[in-house]
PDB file of N, CA and C in Angstrom:
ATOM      1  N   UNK A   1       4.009  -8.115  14.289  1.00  0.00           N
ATOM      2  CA  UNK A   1       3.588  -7.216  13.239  1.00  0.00           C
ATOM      3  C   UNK A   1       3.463  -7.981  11.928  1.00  0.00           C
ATOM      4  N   UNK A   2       2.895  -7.908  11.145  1.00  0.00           N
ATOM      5  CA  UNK A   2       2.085  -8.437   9.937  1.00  0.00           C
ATOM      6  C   UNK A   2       2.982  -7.842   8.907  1.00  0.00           C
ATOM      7  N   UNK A   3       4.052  -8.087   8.198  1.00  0.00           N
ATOM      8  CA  UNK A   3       4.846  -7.523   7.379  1.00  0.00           C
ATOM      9  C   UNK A   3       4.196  -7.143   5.722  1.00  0.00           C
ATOM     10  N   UNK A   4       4.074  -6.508   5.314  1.00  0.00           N
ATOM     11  CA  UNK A   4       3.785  -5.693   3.699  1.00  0.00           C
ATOM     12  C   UNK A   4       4.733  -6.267   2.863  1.00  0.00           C
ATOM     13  N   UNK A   5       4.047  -6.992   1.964  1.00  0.00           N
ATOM     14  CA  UNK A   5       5.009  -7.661   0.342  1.00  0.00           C
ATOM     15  C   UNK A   5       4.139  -7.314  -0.651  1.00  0.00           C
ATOM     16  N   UNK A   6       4.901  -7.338  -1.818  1.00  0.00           N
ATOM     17  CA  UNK A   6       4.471  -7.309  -3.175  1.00  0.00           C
ATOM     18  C   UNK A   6       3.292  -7.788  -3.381  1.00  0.00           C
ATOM     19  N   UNK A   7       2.813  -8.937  -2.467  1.00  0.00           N
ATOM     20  CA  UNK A   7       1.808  -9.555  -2.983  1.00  0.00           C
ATOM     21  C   UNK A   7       0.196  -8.567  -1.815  1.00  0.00           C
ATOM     22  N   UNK A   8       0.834  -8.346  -1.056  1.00  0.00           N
ATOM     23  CA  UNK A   8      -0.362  -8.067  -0.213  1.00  0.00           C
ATOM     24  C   UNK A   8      -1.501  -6.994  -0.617  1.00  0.00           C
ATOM     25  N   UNK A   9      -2.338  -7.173  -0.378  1.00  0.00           N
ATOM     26  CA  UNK A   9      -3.843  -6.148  -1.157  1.00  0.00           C
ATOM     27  C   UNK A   9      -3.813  -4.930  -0.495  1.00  0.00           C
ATOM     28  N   UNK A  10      -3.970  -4.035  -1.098  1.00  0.00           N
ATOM     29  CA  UNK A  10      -4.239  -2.299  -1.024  1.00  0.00           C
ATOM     30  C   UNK A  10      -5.539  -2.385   0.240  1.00  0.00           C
ATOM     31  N   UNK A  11      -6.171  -3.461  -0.116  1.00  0.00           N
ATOM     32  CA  UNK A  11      -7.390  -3.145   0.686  1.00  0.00           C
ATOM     33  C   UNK A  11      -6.698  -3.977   2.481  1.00  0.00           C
ATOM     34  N   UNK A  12      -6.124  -4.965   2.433  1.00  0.00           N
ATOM     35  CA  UNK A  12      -5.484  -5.681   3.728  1.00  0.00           C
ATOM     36  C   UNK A  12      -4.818  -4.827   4.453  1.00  0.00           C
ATOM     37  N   UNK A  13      -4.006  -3.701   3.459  1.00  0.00           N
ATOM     38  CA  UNK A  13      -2.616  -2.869   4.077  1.00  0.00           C
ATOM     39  C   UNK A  13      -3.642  -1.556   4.639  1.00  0.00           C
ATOM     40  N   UNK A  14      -4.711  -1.203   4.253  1.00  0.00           N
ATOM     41  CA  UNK A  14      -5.503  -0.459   4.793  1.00  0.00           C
ATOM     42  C   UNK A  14      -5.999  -0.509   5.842  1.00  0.00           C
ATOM     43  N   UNK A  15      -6.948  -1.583   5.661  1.00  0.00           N
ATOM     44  CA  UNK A  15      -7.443  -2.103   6.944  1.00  0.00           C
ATOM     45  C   UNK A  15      -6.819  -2.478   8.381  1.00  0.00           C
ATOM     46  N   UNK A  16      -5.163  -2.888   7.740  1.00  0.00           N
ATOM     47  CA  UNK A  16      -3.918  -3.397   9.057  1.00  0.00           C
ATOM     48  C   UNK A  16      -4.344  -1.735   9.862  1.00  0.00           C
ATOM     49  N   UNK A  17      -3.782  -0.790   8.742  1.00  0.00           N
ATOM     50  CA  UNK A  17      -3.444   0.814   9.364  1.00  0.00           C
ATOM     51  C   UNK A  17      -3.831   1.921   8.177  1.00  0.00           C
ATOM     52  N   UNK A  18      -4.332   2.513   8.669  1.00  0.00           N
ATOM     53  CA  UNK A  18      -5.367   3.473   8.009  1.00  0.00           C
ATOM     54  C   UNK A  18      -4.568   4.706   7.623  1.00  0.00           C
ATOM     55  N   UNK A  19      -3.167   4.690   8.827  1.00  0.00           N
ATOM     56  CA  UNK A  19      -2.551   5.629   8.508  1.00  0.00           C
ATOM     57  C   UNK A  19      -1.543   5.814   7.058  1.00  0.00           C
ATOM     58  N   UNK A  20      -1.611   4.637   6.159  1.00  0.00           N
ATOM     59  CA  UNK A  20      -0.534   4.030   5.402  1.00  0.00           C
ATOM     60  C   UNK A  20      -1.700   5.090   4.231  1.00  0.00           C
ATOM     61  N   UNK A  21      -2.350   5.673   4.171  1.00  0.00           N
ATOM     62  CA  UNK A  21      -2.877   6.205   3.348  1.00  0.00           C
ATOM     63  C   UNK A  21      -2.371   7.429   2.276  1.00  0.00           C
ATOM     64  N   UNK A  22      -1.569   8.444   3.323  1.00  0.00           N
ATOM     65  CA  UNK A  22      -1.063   9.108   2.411  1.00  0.00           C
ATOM     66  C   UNK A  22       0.031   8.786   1.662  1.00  0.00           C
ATOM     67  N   UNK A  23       0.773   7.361   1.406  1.00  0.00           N
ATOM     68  CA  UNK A  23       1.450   7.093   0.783  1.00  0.00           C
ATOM     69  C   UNK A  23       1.010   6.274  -0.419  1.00  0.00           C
ATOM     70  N   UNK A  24      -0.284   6.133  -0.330  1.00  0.00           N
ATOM     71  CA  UNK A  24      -1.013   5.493  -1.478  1.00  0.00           C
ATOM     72  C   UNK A  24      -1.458   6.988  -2.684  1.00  0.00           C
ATOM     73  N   UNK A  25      -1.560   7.880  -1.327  1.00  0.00           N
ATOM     74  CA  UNK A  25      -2.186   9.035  -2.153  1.00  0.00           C
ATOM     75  C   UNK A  25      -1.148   9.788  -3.143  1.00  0.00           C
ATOM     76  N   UNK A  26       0.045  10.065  -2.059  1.00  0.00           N
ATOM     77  CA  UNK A  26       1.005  10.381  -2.641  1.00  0.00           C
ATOM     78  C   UNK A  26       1.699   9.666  -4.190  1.00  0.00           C
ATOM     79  N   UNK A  27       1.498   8.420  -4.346  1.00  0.00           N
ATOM     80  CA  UNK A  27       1.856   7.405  -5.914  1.00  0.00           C
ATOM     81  C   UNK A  27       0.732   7.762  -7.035  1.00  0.00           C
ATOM     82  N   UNK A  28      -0.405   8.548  -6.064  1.00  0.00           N
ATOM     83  CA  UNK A  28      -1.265   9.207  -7.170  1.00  0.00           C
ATOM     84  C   UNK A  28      -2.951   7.829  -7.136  1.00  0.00           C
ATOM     85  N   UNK A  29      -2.721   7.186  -6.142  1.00  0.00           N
ATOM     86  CA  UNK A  29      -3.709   6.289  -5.956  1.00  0.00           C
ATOM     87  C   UNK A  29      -4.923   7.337  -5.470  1.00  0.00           C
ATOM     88  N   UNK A  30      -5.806   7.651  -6.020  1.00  0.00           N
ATOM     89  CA  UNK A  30      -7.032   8.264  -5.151  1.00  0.00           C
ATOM     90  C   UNK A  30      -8.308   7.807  -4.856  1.00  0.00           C
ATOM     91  N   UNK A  31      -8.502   6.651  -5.750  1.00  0.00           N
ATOM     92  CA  UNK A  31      -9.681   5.621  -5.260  1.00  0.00           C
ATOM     93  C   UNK A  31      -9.457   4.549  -4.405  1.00  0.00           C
ATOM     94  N   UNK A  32      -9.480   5.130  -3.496  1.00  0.00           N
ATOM     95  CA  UNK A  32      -8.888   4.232  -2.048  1.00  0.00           C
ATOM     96  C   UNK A  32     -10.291   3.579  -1.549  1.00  0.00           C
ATOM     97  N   UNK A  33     -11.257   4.049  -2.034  1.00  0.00           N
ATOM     98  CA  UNK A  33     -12.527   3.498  -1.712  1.00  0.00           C
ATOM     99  C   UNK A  33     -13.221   2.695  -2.491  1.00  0.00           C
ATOM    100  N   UNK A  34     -12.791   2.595  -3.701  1.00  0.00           N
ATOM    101  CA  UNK A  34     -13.056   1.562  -4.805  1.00  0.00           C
ATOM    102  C   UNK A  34     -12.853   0.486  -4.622  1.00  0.00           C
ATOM    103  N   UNK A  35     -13.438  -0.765  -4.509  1.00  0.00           N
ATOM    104  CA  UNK A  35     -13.696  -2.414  -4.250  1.00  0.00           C
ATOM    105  C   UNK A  35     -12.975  -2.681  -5.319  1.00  0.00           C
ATOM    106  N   UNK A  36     -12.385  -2.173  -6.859  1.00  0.00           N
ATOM    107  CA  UNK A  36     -11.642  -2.656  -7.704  1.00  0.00           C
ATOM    108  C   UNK A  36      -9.886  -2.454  -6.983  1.00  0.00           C
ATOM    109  N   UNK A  37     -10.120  -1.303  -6.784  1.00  0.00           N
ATOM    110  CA  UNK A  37      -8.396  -0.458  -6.111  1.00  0.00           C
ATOM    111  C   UNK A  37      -7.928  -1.196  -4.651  1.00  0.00           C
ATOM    112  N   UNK A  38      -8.790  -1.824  -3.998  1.00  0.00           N
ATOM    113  CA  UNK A  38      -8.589  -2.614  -2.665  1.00  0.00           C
ATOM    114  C   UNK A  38      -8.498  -3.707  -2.800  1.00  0.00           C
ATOM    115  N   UNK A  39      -8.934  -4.605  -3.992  1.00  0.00           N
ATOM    116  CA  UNK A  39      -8.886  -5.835  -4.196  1.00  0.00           C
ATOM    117  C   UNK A  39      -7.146  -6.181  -5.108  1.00  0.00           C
ATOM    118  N   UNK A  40      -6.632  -4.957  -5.793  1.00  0.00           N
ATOM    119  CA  UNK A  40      -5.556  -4.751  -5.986  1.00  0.00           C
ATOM    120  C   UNK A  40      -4.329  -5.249  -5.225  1.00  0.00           C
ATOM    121  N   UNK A  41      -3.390  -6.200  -5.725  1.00  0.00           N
ATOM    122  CA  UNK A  41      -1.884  -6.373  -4.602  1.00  0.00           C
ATOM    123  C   UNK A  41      -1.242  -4.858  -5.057  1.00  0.00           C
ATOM    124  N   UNK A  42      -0.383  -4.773  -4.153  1.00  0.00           N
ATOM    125  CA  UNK A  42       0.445  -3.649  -3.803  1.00  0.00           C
ATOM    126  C   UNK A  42       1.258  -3.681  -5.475  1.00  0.00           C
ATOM    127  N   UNK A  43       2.340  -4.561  -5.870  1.00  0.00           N
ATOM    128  CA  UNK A  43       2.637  -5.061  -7.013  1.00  0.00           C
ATOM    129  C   UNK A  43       2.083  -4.521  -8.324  1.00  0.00           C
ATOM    130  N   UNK A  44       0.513  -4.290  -8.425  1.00  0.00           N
ATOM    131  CA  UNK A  44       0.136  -4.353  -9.447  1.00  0.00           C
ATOM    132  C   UNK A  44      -0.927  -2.654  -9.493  1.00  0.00           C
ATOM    133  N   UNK A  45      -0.952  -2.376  -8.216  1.00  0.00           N
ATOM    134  CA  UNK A  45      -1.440  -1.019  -8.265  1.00  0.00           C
ATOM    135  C   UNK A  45      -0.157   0.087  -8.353  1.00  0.00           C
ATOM    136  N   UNK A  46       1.490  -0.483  -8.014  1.00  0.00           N
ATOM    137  CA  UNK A  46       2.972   0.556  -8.459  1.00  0.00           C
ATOM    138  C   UNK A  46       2.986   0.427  -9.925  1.00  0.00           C
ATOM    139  N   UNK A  47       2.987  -0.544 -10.552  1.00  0.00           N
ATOM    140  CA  UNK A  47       2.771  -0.682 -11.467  1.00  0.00           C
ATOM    141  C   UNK A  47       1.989   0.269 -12.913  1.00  0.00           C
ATOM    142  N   UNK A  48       0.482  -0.065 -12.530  1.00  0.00           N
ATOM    143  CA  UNK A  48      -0.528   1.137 -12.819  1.00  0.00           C
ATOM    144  C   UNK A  48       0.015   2.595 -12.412  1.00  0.00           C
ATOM    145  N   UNK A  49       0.353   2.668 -11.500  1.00  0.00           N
ATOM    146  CA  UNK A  49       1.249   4.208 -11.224  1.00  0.00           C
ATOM    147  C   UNK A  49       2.773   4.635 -11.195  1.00  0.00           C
ATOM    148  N   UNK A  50       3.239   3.873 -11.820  1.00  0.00           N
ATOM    149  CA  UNK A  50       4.597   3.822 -12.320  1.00  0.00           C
ATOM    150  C   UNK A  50       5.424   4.222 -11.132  1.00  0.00           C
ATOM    151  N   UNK A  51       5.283   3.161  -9.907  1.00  0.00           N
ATOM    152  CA  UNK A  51       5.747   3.317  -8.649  1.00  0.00           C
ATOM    153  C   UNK A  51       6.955   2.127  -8.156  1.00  0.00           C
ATOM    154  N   UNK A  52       8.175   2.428  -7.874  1.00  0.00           N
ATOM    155  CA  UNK A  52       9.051   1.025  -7.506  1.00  0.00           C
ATOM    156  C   UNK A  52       8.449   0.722  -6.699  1.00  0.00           C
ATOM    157  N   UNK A  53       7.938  -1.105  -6.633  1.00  0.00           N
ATOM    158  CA  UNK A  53       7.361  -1.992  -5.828  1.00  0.00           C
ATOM    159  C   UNK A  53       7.812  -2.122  -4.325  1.00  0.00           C
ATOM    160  N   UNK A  54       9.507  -2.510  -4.774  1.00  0.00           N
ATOM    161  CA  UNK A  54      10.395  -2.824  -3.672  1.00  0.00           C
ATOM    162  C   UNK A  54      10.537  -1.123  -2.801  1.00  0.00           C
ATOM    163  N   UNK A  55      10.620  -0.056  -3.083  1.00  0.00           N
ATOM    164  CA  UNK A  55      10.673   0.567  -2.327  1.00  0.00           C
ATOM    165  C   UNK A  55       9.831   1.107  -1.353  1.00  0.00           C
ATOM    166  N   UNK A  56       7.962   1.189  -2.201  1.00  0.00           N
ATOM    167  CA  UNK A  56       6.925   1.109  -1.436  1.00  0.00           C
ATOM    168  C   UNK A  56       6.907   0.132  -0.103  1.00  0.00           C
ATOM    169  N   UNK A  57       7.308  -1.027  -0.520  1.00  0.00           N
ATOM    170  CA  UNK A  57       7.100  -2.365   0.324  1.00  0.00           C
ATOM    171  C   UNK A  57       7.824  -1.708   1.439  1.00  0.00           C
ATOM    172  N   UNK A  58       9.330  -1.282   1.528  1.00  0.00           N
ATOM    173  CA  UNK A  58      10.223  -0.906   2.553  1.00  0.00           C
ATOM    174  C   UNK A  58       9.170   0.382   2.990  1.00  0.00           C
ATOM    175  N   UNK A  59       9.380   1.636   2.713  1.00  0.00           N
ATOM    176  CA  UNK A  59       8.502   2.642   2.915  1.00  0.00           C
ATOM    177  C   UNK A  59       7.344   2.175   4.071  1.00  0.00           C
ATOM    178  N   UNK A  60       6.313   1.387   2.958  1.00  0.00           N
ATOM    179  CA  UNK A  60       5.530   1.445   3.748  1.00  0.00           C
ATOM    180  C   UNK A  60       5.834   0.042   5.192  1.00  0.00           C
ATOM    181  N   UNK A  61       6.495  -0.904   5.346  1.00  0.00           N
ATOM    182  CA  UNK A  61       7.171  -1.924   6.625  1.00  0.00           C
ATOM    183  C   UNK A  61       7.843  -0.719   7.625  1.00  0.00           C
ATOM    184  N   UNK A  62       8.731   0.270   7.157  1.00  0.00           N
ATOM    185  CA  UNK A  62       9.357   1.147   7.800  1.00  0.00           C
ATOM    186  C   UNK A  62       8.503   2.246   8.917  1.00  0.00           C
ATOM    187  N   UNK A  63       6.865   1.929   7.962  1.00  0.00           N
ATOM    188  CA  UNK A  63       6.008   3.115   9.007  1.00  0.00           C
ATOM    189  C   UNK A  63       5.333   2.804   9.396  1.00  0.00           C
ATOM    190  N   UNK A  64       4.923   1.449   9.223  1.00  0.00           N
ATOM    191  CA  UNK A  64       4.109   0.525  10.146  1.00  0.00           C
ATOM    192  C   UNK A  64       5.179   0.024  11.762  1.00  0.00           C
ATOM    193  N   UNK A  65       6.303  -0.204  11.169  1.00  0.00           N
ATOM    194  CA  UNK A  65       7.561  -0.684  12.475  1.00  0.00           C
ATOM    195  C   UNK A  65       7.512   0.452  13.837  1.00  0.00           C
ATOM    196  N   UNK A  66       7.574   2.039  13.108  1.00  0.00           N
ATOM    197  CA  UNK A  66       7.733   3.100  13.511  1.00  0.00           C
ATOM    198  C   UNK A  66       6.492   3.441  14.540  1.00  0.00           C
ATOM    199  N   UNK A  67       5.385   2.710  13.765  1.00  0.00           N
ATOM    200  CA  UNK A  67       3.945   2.942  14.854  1.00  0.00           C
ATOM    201  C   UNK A  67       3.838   2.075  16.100  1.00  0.00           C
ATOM    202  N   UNK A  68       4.659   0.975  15.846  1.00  0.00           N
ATOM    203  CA  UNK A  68       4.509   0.127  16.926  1.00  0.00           C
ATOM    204  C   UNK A  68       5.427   0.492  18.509  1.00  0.00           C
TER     205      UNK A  68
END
C-alpha cells in the first residue's frame, strides 16, 4: 500500500482511491476537479482550510488500510 504524507498531492491521493473524497469534502475542499486544487500537497491544501495536517494524514492511511 502506498502510504499518504504531508507531502503527497490531493490529485495522487485521488487518483490512488477515489473513495478518499468525502474527506476532502468534508475540510470544505470542493474543487476537487480543479488542476490548481490537485496539484496541491495535502500540507498546504489543511492549511488553506484550517485543517490538522497530521491528523488528515492518519484519517486518511487509516481508510485506505481499512479498504485493503
Amino acid at each position: 500500500m502506498t502510504s499518504i504524507t504531508k507531502q503527497s498531492l490531493i490529485g495522487e491521493i485521488l487518483d490512488l482511491d477515489e473513495s478518499t473524497v468525502p474527506f476532502f469534502m468534508e475540510m470544505g475542499m470542493h474543487c476537487l476537479g480543479c488542476p490548481a486544487s490537485r496539484g496541491e500537497s495535502l500540507e498546504e491544501a489543511c492549511v488553506v482550510h484550517g485543517v490538522d495536517v497530521e491528523e488528515m494524514v492518519q484519517k486518511l492511511n487509516e481508510h485506505l488500510a481499512a479498504r485493503q
